[in-house]
N, C-alpha and C. Protein backbone atom coordinates (compact mmCIF):
# COMPACT_ATOMS: atom_id res chain seq x y z
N UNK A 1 0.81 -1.20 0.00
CA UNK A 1 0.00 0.00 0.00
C UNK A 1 0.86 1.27 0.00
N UNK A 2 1.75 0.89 0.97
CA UNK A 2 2.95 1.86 0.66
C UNK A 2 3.69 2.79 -0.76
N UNK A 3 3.57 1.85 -1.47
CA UNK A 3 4.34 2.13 -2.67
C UNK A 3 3.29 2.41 -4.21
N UNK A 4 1.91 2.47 -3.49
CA UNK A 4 0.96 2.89 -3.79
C UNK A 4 0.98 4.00 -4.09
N UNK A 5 1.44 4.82 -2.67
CA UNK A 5 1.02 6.19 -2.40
C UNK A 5 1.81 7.26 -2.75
N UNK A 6 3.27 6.18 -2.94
CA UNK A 6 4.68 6.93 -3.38
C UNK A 6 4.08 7.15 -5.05
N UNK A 7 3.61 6.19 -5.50
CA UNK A 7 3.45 5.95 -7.38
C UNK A 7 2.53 6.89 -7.44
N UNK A 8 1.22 7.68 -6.53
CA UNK A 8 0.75 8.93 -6.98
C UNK A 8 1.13 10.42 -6.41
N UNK A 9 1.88 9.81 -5.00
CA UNK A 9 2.83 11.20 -5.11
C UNK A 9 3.76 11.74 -6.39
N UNK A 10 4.24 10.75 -6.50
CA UNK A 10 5.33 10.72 -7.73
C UNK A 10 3.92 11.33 -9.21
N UNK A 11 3.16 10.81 -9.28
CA UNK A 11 2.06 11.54 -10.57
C UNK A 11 1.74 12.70 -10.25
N UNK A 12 1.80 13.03 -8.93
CA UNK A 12 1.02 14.49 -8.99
C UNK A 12 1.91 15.45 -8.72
N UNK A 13 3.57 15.45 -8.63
CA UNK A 13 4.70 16.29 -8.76
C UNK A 13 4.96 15.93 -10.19
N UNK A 14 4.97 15.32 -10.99
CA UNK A 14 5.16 15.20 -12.12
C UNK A 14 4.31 16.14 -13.26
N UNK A 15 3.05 16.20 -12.56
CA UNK A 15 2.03 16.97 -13.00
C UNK A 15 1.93 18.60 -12.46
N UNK A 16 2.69 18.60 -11.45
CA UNK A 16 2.52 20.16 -11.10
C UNK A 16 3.98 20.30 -12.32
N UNK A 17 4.72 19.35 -12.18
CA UNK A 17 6.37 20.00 -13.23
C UNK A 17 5.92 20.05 -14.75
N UNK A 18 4.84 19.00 -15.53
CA UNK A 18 4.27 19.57 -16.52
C UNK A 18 3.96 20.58 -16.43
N UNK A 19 3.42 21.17 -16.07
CA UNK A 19 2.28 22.41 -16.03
C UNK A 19 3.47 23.47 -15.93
N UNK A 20 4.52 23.54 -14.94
CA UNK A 20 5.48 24.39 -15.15
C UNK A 20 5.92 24.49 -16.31
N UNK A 21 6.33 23.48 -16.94
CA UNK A 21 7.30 23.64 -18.02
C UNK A 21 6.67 24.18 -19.40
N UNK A 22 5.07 23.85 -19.47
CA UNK A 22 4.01 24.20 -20.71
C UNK A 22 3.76 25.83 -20.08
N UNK A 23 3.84 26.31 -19.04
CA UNK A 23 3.94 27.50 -18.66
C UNK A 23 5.07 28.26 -19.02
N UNK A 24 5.97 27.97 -18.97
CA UNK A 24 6.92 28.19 -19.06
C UNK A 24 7.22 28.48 -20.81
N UNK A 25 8.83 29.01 -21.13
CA UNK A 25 9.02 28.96 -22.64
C UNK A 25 9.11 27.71 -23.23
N UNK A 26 10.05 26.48 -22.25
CA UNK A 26 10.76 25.26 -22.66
C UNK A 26 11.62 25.51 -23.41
N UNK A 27 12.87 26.34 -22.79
CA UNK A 27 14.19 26.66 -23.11
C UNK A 27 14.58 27.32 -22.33
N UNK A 28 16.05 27.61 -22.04
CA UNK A 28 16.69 28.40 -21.16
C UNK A 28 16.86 29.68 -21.96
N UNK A 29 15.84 30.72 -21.20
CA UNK A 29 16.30 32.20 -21.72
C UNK A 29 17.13 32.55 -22.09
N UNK A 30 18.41 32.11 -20.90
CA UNK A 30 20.25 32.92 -21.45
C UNK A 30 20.56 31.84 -22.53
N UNK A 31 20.69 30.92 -22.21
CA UNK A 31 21.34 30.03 -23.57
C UNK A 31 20.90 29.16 -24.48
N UNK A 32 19.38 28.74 -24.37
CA UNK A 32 18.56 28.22 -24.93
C UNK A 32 18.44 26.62 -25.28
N UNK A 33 19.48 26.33 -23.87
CA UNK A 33 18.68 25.10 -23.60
C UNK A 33 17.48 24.53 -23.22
N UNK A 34 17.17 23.46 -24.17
CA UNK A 34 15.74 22.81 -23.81
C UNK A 34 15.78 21.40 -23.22
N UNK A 35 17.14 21.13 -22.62
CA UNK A 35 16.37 19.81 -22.10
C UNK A 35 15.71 20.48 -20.97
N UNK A 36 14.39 19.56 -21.09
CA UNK A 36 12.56 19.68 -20.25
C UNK A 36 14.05 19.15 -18.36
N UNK A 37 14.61 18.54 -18.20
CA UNK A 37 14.77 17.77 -17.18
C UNK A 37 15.55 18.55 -16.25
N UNK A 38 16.36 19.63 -17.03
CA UNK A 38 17.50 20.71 -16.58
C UNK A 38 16.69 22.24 -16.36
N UNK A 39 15.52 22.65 -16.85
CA UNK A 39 15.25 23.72 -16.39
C UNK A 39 14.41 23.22 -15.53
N UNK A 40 14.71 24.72 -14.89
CA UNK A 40 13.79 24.99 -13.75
C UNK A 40 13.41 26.85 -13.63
N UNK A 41 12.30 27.04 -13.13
CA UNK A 41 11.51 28.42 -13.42
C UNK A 41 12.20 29.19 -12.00
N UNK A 42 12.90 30.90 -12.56
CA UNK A 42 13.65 31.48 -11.73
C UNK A 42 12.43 32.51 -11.44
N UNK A 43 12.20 33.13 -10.58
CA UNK A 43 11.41 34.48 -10.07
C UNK A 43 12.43 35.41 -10.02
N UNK A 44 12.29 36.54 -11.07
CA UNK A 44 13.18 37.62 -11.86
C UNK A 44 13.20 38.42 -10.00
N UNK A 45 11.96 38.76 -9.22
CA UNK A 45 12.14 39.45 -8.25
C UNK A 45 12.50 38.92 -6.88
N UNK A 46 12.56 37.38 -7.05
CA UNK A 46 12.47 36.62 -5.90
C UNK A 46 10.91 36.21 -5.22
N UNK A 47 10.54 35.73 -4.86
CA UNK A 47 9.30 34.68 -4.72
C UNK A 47 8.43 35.64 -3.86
N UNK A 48 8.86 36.81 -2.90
CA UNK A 48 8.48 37.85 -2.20
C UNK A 48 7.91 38.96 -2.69
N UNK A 49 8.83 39.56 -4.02
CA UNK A 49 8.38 40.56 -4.47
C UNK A 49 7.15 40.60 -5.59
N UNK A 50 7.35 39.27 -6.68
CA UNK A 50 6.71 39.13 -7.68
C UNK A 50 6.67 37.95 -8.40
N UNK A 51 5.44 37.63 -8.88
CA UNK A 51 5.26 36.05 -9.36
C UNK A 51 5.79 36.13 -10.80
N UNK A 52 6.89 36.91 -11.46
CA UNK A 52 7.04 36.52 -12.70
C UNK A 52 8.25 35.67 -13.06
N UNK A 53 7.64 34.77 -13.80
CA UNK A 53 8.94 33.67 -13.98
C UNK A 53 9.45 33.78 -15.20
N UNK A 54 10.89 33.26 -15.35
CA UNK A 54 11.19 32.98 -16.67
C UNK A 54 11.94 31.64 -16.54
N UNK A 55 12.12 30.63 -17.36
CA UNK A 55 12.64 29.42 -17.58
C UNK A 55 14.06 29.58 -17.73
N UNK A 56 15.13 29.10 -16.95
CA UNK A 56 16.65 29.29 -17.16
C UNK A 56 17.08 27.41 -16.77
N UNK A 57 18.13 27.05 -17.74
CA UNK A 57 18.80 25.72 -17.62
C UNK A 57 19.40 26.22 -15.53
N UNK A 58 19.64 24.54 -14.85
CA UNK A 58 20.15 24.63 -13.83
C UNK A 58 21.78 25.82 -13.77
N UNK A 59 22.20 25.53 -14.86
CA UNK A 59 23.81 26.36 -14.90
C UNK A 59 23.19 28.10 -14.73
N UNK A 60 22.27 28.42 -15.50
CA UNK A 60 22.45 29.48 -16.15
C UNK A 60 21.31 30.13 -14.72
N UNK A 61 20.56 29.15 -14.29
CA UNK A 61 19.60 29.59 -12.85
C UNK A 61 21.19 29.80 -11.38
N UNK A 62 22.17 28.80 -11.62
CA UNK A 62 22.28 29.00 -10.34
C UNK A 62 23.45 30.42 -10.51
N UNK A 63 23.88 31.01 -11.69
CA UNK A 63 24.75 31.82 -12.01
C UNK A 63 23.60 33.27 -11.53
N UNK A 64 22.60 33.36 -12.19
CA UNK A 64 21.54 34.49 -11.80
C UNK A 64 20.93 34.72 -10.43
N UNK A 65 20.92 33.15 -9.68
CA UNK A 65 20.41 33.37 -8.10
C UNK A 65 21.70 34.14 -7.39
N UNK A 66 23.20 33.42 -7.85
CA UNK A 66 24.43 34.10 -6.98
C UNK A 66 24.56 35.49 -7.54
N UNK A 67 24.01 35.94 -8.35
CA UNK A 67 23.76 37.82 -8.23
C UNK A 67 22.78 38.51 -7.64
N UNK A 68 21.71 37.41 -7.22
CA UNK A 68 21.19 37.67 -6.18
C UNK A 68 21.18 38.11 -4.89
N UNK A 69 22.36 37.79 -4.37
CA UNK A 69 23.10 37.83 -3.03
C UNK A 69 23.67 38.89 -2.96
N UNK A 70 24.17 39.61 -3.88
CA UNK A 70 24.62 41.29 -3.63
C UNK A 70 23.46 42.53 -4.00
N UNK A 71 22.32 41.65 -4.06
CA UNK A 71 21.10 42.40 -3.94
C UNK A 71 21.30 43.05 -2.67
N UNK A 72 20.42 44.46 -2.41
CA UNK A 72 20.09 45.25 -1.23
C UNK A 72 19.38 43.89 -0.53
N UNK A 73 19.05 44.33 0.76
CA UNK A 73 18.96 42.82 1.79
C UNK A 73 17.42 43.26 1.90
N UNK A 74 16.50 44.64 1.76
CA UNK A 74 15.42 44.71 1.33
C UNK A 74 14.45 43.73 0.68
N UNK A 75 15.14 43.37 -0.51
CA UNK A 75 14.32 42.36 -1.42
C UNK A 75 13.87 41.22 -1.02
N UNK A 76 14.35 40.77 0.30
CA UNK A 76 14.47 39.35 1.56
C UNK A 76 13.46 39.80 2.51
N UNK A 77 12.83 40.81 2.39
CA UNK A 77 11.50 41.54 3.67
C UNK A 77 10.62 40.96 2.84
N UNK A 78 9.33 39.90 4.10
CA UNK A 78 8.19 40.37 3.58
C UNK A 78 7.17 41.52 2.92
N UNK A 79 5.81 41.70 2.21
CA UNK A 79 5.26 42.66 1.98
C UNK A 79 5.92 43.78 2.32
N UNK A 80 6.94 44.03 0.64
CA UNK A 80 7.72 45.08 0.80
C UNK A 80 6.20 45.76 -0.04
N UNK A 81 6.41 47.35 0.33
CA UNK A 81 5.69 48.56 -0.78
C UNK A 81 6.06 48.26 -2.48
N UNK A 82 5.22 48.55 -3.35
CA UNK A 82 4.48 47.65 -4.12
C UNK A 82 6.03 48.51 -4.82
N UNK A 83 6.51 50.10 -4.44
CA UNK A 83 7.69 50.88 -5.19
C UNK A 83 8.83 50.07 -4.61
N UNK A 84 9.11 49.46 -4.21
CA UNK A 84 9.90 48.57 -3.65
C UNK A 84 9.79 47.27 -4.54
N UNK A 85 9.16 46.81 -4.80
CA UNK A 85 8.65 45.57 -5.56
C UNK A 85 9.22 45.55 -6.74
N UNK A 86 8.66 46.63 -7.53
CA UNK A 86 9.12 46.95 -8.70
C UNK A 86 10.60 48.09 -9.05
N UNK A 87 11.02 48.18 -7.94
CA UNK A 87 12.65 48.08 -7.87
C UNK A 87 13.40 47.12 -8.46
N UNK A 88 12.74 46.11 -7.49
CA UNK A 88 13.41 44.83 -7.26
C UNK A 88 13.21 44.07 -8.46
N UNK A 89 12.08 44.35 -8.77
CA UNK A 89 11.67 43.82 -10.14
C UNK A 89 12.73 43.98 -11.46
N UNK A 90 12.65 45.43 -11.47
CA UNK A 90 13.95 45.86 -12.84
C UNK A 90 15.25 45.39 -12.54
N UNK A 91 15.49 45.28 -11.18
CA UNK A 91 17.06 44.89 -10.89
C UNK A 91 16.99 43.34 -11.30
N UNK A 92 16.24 42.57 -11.42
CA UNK A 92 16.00 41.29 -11.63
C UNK A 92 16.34 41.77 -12.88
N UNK A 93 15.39 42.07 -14.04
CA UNK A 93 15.43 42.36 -15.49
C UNK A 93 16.83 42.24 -16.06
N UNK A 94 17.21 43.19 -15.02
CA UNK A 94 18.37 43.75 -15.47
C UNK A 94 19.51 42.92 -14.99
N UNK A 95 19.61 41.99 -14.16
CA UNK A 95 20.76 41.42 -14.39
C UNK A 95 20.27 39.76 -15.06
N UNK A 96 19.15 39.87 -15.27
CA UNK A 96 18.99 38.79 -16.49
C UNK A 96 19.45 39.15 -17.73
N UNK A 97 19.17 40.49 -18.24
CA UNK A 97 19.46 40.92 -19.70
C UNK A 97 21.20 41.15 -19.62
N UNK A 98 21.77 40.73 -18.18
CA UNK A 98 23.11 41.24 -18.53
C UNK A 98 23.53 40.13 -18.68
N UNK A 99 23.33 38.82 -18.07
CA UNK A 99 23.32 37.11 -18.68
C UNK A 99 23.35 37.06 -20.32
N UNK A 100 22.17 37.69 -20.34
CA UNK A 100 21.74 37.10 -21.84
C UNK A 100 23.25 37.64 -22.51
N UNK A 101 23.26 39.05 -22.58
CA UNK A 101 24.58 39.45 -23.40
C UNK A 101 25.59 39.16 -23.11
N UNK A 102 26.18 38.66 -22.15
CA UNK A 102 27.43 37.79 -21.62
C UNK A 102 27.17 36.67 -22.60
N UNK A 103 26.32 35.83 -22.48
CA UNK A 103 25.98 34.91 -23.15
C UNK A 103 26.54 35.17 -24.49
N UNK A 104 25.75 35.66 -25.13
CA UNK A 104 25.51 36.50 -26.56
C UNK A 104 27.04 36.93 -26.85
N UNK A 105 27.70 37.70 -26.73
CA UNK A 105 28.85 37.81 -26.66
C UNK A 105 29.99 36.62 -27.13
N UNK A 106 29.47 35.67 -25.82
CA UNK A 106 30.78 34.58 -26.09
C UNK A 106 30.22 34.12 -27.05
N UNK A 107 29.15 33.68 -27.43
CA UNK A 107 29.02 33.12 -28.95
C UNK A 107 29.43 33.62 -30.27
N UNK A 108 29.25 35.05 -30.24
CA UNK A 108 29.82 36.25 -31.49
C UNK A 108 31.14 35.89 -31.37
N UNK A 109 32.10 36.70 -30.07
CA UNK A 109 33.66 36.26 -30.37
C UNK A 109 33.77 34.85 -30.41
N UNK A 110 33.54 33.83 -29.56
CA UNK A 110 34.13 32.88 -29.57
C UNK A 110 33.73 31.45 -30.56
N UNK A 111 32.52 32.08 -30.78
CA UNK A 111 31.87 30.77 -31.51
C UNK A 111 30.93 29.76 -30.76
């Protein structure tokens, strides 16, 4: 009965990770990987400020969370003010779009 309960736990995380991934683009924004098994959905403001996601491969998520960390320590408060939010919001944007062209870059020079 046991292994019952594991075989529809296991269906119904499988089914919330569909639903992510058809939500999602199904590719990594910065580099445009699509294996389905390696992304995972980043929150541009952090999970506090704002529900918007974008799809990044594990490499290219855990490179954007560690610029996270020299974020103002603000963005880590609950129900920050909504001008606060959307601070936090563009600073997200913005060091995603600075990924992408890092990215972008090494492919132009380097190939």
């Amino acid at each position: 009965m046991d292994d019952y309960f594991k075989d529809i736990s296991k269906i119904i995380e499988e089914n919330k990770w569909i639903e992510q991934f058809i939500s999602a683009q199904g590719y990594c924004l910065v580099c445009g990987h699509n294996d389905p098994l390696d992304l995972e959905l980043h929150h541009i403001a952090g999970r506090k400020n704002s529900s918007v996601t974008v799809s990044l491969c594990r490499n290219c998520h855990g490179k954007i969370s560690r610029r996270q960390r020299n974020w103002p320590k603000v963005w880590l408060n609950d129900n920050n003010p909504i001008n606060i939010c959307d601070a936090i919001l563009l600073r997200g944007y913005s060091d995603l779009y600075r990924l992408v062209s890092e990215k972008y870059l090494e492919r132009v020079l380097y190939g």
